[in-house]
N, C-alpha and C. Protein backbone atom coordinates (compact mmCIF):
# COMPACT_ATOMS: atom_id res chain seq x y z
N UNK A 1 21.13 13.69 3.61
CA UNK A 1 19.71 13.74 3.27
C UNK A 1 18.97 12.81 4.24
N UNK A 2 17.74 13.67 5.35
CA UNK A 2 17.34 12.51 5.72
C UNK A 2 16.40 11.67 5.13
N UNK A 3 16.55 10.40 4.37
CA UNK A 3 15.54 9.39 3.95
C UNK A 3 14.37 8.75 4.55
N UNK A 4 13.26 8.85 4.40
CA UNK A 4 12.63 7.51 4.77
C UNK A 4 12.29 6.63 3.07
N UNK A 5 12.25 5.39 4.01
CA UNK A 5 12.24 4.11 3.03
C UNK A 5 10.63 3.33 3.32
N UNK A 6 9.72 3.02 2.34
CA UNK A 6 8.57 2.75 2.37
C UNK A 6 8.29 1.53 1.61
N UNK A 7 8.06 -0.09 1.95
CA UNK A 7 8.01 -0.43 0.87
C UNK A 7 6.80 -1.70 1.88
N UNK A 8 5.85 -1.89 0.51
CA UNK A 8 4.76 -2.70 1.15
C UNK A 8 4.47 -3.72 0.24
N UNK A 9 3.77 -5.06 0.62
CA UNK A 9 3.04 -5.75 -0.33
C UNK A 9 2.75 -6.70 0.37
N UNK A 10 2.67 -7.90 0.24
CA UNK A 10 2.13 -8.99 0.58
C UNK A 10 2.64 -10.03 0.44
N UNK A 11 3.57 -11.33 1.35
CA UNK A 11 5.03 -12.01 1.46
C UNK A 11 4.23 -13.46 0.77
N UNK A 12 2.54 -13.24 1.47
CA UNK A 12 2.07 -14.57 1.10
C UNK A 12 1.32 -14.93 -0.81
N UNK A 13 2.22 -13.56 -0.88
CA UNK A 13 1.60 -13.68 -2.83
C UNK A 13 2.26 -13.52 -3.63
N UNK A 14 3.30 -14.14 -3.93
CA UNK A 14 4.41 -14.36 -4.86
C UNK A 14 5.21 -12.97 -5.10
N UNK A 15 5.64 -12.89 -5.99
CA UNK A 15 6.27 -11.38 -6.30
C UNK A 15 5.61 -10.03 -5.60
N UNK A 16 4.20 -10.21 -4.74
CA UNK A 16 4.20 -8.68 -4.31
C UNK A 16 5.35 -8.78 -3.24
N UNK A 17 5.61 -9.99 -2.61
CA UNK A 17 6.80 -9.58 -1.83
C UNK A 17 8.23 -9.18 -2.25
N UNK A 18 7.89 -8.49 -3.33
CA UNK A 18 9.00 -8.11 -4.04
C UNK A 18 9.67 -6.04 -3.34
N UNK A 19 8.95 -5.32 -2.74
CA UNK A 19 8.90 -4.90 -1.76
C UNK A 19 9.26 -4.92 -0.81
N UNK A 20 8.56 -5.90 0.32
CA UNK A 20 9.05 -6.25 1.36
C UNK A 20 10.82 -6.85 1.33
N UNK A 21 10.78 -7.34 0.13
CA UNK A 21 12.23 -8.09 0.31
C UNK A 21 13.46 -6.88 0.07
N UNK A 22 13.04 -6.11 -0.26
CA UNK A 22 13.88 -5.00 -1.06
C UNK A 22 13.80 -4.37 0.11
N UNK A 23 12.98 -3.88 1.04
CA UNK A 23 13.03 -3.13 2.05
C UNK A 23 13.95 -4.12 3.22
N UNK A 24 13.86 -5.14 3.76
CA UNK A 24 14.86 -5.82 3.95
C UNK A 24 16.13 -5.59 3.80
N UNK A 25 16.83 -5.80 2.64
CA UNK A 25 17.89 -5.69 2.57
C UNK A 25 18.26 -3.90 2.66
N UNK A 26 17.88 -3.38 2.35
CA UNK A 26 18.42 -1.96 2.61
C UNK A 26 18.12 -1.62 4.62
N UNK A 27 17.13 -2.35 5.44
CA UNK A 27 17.28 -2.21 6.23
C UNK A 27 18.46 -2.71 7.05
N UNK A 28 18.63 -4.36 6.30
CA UNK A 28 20.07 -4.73 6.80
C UNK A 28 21.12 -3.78 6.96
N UNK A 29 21.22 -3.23 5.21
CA UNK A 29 22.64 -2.83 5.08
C UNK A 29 23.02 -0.82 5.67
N UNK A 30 21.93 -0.65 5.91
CA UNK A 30 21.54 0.69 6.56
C UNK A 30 20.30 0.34 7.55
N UNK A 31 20.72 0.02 9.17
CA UNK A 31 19.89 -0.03 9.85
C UNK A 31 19.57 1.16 10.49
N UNK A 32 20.06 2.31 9.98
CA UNK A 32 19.19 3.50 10.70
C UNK A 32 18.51 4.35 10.16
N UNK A 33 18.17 4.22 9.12
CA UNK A 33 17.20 4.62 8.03
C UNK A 33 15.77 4.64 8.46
N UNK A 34 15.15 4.94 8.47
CA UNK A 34 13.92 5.18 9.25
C UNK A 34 13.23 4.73 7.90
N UNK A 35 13.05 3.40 8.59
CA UNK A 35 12.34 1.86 7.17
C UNK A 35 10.39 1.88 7.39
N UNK A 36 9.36 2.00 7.02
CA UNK A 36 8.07 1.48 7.03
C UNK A 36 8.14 0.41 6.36
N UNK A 37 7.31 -0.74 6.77
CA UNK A 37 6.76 -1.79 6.21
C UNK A 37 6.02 -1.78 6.19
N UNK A 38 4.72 -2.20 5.38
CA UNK A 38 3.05 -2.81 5.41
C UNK A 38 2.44 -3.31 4.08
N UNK A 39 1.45 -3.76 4.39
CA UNK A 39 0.49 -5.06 3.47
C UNK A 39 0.03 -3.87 2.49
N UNK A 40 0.06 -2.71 2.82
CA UNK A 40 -0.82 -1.50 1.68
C UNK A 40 -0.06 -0.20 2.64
N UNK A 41 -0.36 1.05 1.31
CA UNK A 41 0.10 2.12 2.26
C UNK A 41 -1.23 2.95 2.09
N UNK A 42 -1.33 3.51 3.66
CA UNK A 42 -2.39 4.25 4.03
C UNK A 42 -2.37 5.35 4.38
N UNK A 43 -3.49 6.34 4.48
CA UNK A 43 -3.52 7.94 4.80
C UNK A 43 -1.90 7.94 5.71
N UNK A 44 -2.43 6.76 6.82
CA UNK A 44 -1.52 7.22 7.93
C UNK A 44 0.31 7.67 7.54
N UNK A 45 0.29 6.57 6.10
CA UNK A 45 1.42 6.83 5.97
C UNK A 45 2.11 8.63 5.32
N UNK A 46 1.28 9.09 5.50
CA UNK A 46 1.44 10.17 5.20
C UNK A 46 2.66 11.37 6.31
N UNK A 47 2.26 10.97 7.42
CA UNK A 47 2.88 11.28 8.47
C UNK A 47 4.15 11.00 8.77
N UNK A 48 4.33 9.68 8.20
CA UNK A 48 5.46 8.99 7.97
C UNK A 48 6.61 9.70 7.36
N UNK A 49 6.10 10.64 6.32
CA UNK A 49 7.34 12.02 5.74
C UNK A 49 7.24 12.95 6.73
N UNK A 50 7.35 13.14 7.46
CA UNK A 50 7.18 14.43 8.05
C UNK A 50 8.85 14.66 8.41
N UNK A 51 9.65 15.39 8.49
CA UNK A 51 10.76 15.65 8.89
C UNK A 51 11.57 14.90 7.67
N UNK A 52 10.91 14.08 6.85
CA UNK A 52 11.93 13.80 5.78
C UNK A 52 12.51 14.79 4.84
N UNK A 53 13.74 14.35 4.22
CA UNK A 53 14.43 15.35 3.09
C UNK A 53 13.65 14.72 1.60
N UNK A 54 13.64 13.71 1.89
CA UNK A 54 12.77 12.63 0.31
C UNK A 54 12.49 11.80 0.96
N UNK A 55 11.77 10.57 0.58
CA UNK A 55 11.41 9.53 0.23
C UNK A 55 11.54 8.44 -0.43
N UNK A 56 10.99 7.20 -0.68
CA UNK A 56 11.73 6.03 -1.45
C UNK A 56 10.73 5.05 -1.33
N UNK A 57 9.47 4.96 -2.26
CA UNK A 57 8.60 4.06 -2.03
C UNK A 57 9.15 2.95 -2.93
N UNK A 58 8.79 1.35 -2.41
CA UNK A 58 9.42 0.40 -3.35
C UNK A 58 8.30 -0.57 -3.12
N UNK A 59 7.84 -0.99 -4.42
CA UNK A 59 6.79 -1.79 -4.59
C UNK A 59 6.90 -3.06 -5.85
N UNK A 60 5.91 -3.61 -5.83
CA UNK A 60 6.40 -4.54 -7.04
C UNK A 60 4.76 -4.66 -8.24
N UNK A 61 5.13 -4.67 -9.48
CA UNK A 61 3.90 -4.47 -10.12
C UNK A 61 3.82 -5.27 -11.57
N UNK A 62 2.46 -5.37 -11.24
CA UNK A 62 2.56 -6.52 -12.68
C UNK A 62 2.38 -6.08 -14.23
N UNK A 63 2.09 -4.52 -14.09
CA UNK A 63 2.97 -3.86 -15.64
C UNK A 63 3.71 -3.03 -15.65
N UNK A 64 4.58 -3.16 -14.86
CA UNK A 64 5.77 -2.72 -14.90
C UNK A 64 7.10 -2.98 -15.87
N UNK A 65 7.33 -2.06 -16.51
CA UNK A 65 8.43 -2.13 -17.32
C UNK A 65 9.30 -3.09 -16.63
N UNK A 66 10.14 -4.42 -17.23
CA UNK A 66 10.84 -4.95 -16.59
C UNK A 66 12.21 -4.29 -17.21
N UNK A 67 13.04 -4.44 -16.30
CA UNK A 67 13.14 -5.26 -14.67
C UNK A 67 12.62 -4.55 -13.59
N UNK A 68 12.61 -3.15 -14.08
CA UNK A 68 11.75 -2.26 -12.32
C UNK A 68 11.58 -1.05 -13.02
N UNK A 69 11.25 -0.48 -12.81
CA UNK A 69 11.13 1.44 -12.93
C UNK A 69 11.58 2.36 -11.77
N UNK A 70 11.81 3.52 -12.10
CA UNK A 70 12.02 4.60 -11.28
C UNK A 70 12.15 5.48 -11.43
N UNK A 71 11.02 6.37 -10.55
CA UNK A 71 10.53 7.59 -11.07
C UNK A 71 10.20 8.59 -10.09
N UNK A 72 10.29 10.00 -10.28
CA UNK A 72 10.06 11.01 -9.31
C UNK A 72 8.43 11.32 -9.45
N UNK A 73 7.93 10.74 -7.98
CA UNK A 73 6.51 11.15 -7.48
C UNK A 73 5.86 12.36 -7.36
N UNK A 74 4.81 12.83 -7.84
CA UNK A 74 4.16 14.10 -7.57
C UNK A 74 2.62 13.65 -6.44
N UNK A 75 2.33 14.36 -6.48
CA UNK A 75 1.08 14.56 -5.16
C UNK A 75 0.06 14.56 -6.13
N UNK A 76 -0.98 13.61 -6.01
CA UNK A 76 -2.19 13.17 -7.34
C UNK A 76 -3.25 12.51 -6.30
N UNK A 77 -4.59 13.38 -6.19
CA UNK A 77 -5.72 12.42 -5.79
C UNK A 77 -5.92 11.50 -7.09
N UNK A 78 -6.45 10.15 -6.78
CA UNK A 78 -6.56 9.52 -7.74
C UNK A 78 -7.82 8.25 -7.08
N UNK A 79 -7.76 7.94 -7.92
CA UNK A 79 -9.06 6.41 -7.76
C UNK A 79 -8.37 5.72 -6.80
N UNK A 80 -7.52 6.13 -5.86
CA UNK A 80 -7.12 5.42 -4.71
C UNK A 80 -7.13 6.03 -3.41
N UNK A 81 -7.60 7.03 -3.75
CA UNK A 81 -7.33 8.25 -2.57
C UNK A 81 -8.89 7.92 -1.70
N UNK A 82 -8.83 6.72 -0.89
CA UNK A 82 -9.66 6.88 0.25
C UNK A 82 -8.76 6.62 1.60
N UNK A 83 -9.21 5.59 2.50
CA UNK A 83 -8.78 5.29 4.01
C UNK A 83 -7.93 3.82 3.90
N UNK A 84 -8.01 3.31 2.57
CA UNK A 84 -7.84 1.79 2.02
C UNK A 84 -7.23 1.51 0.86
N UNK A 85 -5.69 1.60 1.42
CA UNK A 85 -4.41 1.09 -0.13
C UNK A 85 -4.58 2.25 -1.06
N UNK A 86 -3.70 3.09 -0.32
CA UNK A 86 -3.42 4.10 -1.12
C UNK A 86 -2.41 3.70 -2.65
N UNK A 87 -2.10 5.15 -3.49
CA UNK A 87 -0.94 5.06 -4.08
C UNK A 87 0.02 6.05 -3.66
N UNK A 88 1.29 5.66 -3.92
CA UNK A 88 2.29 6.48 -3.62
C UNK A 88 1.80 8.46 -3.58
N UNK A 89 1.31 8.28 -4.95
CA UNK A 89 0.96 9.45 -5.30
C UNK A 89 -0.36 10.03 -4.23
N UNK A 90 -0.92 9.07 -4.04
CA UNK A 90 -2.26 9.86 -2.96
C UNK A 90 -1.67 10.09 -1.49
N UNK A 91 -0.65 9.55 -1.08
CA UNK A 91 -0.15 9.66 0.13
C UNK A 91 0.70 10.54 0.18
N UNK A 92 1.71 10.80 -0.83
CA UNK A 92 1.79 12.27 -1.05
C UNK A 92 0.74 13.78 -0.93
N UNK A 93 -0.06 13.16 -1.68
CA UNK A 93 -1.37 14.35 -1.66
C UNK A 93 -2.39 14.36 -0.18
N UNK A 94 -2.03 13.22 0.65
CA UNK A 94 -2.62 13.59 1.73
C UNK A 94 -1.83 14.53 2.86
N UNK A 95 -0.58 14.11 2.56
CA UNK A 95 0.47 14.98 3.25
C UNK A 95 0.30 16.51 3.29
N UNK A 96 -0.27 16.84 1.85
CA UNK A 96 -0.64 17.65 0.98
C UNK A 96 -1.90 18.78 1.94
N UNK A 97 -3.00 17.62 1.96
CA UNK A 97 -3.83 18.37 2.92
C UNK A 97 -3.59 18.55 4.21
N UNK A 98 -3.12 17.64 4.86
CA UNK A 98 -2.77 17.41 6.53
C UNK A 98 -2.13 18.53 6.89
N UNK A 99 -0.74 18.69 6.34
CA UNK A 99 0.17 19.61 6.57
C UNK A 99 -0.07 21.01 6.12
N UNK A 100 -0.65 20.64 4.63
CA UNK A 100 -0.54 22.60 4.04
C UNK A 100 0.47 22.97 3.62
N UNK A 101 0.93 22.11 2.81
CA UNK A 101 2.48 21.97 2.32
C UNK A 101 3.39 21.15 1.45
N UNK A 102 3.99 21.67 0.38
CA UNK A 102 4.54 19.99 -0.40
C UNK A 102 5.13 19.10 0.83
N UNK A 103 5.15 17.86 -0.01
CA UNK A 103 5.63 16.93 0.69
C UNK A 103 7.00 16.85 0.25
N UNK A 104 8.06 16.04 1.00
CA UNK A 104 9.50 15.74 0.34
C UNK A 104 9.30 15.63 -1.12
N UNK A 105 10.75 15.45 -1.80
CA UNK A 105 10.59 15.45 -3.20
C UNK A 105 10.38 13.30 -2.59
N UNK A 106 9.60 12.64 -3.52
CA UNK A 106 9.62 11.60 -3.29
C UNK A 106 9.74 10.50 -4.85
N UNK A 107 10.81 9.72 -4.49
CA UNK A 107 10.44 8.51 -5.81
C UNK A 107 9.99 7.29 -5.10
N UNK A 108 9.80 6.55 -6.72
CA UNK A 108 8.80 5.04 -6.48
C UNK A 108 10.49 4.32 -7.34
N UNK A 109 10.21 3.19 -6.91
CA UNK A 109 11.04 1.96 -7.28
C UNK A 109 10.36 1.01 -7.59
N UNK A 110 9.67 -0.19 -8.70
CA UNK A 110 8.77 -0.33 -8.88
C UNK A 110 9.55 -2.05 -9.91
N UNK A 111 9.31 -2.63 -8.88
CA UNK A 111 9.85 -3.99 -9.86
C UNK A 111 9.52 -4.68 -10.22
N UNK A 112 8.67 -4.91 -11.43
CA UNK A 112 8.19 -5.93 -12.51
C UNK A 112 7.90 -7.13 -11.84
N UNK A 113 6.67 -7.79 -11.36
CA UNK A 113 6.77 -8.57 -10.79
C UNK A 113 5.74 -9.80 -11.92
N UNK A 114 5.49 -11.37 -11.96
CA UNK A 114 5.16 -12.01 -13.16
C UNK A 114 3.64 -12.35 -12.19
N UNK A 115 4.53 -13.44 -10.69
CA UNK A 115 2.71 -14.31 -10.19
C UNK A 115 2.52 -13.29 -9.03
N UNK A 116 1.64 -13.06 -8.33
CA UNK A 116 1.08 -12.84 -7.53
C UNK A 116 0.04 -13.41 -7.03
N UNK A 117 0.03 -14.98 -6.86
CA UNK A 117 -1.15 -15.76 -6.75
C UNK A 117 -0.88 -15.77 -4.76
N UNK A 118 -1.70 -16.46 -4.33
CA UNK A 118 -1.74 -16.68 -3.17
C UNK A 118 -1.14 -17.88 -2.46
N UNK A 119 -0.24 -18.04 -1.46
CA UNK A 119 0.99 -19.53 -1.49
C UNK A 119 2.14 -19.78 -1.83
N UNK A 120 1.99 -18.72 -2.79
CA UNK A 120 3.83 -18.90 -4.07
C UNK A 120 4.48 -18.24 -3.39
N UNK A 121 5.69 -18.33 -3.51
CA UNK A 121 7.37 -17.59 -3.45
C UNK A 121 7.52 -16.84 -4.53
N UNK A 122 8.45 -16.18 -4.58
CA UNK A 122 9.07 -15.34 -5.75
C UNK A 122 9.71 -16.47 -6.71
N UNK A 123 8.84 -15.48 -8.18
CA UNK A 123 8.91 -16.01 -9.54
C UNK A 123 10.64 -16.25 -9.71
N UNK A 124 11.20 -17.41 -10.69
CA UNK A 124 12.33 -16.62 -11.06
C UNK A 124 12.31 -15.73 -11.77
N UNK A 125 11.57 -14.99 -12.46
CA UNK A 125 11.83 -13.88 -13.26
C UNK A 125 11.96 -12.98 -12.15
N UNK A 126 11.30 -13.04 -10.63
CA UNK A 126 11.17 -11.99 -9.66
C UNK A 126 12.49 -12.04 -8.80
N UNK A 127 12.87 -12.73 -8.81
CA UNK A 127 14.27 -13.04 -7.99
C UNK A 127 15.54 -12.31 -8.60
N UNK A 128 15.68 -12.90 -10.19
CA UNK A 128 16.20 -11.90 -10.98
C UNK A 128 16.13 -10.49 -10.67
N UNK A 129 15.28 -9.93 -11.06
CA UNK A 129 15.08 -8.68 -10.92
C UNK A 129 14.73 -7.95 -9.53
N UNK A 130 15.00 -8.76 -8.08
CA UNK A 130 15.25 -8.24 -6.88
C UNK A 130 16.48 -7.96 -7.04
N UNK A 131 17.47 -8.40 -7.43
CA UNK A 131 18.81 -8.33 -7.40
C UNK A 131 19.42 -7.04 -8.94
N UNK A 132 18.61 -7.50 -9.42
CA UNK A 132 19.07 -6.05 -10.69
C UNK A 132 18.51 -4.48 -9.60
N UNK A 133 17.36 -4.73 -8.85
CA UNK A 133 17.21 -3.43 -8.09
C UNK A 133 17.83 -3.55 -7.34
N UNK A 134 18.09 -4.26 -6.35
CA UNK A 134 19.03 -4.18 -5.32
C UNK A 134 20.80 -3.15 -6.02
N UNK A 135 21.08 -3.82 -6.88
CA UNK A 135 21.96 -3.04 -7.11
C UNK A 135 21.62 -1.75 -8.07
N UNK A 136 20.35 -0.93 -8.35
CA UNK A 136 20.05 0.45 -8.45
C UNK A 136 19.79 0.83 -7.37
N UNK A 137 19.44 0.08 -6.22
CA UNK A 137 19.36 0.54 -4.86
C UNK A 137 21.16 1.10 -4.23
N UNK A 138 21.70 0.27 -4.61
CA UNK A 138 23.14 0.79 -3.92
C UNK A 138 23.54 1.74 -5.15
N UNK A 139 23.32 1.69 -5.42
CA UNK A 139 23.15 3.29 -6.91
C UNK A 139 22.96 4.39 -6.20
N UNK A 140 21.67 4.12 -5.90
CA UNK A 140 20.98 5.61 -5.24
C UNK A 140 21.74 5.66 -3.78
N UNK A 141 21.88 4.90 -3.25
CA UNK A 141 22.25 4.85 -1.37
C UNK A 141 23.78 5.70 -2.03
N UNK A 142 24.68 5.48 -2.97
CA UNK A 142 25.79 6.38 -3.06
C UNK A 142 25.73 7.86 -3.08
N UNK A 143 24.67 8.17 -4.14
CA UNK A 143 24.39 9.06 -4.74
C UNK A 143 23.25 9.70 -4.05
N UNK A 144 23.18 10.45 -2.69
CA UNK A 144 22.06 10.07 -1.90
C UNK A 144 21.72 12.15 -2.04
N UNK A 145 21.10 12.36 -3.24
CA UNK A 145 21.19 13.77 -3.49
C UNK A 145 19.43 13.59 -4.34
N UNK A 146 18.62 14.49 -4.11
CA UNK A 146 17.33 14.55 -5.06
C UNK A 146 17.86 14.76 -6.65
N UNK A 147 18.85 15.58 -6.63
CA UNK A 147 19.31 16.24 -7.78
C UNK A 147 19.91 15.04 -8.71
N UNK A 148 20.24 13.90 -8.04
CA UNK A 148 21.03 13.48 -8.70
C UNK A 148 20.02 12.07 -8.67
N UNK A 149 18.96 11.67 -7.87
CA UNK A 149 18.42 10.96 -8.00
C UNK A 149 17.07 10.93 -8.84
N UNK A 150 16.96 12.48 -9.27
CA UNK A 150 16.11 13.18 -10.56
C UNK A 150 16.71 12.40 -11.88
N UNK A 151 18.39 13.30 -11.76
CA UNK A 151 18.95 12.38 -13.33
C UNK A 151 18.83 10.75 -13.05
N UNK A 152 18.74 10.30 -12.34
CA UNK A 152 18.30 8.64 -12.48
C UNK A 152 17.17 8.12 -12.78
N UNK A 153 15.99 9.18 -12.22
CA UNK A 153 14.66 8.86 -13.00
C UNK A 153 14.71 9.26 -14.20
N UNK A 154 15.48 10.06 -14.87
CA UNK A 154 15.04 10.15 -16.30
C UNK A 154 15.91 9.87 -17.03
N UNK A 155 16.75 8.78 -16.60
CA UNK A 155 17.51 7.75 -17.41
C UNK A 155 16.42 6.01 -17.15
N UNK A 156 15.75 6.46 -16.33
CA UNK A 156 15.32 5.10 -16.03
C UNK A 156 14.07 4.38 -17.29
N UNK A 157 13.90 5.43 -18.28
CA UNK A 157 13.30 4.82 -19.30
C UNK A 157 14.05 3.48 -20.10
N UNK A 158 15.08 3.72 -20.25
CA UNK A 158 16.24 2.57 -20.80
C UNK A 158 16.39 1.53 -20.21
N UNK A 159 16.66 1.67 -18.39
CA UNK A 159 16.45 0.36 -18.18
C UNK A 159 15.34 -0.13 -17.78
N UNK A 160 14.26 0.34 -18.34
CA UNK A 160 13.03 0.06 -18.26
C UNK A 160 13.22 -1.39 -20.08
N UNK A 161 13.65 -1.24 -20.84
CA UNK A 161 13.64 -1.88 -21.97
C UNK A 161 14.57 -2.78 -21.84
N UNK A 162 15.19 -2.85 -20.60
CA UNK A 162 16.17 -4.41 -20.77
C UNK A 162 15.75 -5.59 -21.03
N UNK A 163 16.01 -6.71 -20.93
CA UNK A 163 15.64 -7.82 -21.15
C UNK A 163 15.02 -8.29 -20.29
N UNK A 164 14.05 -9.05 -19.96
CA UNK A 164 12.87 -9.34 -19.09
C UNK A 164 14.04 -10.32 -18.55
C-alpha cells in the first residue's frame, strides 16, 4: 500500500507537538514513507495524496477521547475549509474539487493532548499517551491493508475509554 503520513502542530506549545513527535518516529523507523510535516495543514496539502493508496493524518487534540482516537476520514467542507488550517476532512474535500475524484481512503490518529500553552514541553499525561500511539502505530505499520485498518477504526471506540 502506498502510504503517505501527515502529521502537524506546533513543537513550541506543549502537547500540539504531539504530532510532530509521532511523525518522527515513524519517519525514523520507516524512512521511505513519503512523511509531510507542518504548523497547520493546508489546501496545498491536498496534492500531497495524489498517487497515494491511503493516508494517515496524526494530530493531537484537546477533546479527544484519551489516550488517542482513530478513525476513517470522509471528504467534509466544513468551518475550516478556507486557504488557512485546514481539517483533515476539508483537505480531503479539496482533493475532491482539484482532482474530480475521491481521494485515498484516509484515517486521522488523534492523541488526547492536556496543555497547549506557549513554552511548555509535553504534558506527562502527553508523553504517556505518545507511546500508547506509538505502539497503535506499529499496529497499523503491520497490518498495512484499508480493510483491516477500517476494523481498527471501529474498534477504536474502546480504546477511546481507557484510562486517561
Amino acid at each position: 500500500m502506498r502510504l503517505v503520513v501527515l502529521g502537524w502542530g506546533n513543537d513550541a506549545r506543549g502537547d500540539d507537538a504531539l504530532g510532530p513527535a509521532l511523525l518522527d518516529r515513524i519517519a525514523a523507523a520507516w524512512p521511505d514513507l513519503p512523511m509531510v510535516d507542518d504548523y497547520q495543514l493546508q489546501i496545498e496539502h491536498a496534492l500531497d495524496l495524489v498517487e497515494a493508496d491511503c493516508a494517515l493524518f496524526l494530530d493531537a487534540g484537546k477533546d479527544t477521547p484519551a489516550p488517542f482516537a482513530f478513525s476513517r476520514l470522509a471528504p467534509k467542507r466544513d468551518a475550516t475549509h478556507s486557504t488557512h488550517a485546514l481539517s483533515p476532512e476539508a483537505v480531503l474535500d479539496v482533493y475532491v474539487q482539484v482532482r474530480g475524484e475521491a481521494p485515498p481512503p484516509a484515517f486521522a490518529l488523534c492523541v488526547r493532548g492536556e496543555r497547549f500553552e506557549l513554552g511548555e514541553g509535553l504534558s506527562p499525561d502527553g508523553v504517556e499517551r505518545l507511546e500508547l500511539a506509538w505502539d497503535f502505530v506499529k499496529t497499523l505499520m503491520a497490518e498495512q491493508s484499508v480493510e483491516a485498518w477500517d476494523g481498527l477504526a471501529r474498534q477504536s471506540a474502546p480504546l477511546a475509554r481507557m484510562p486517561a
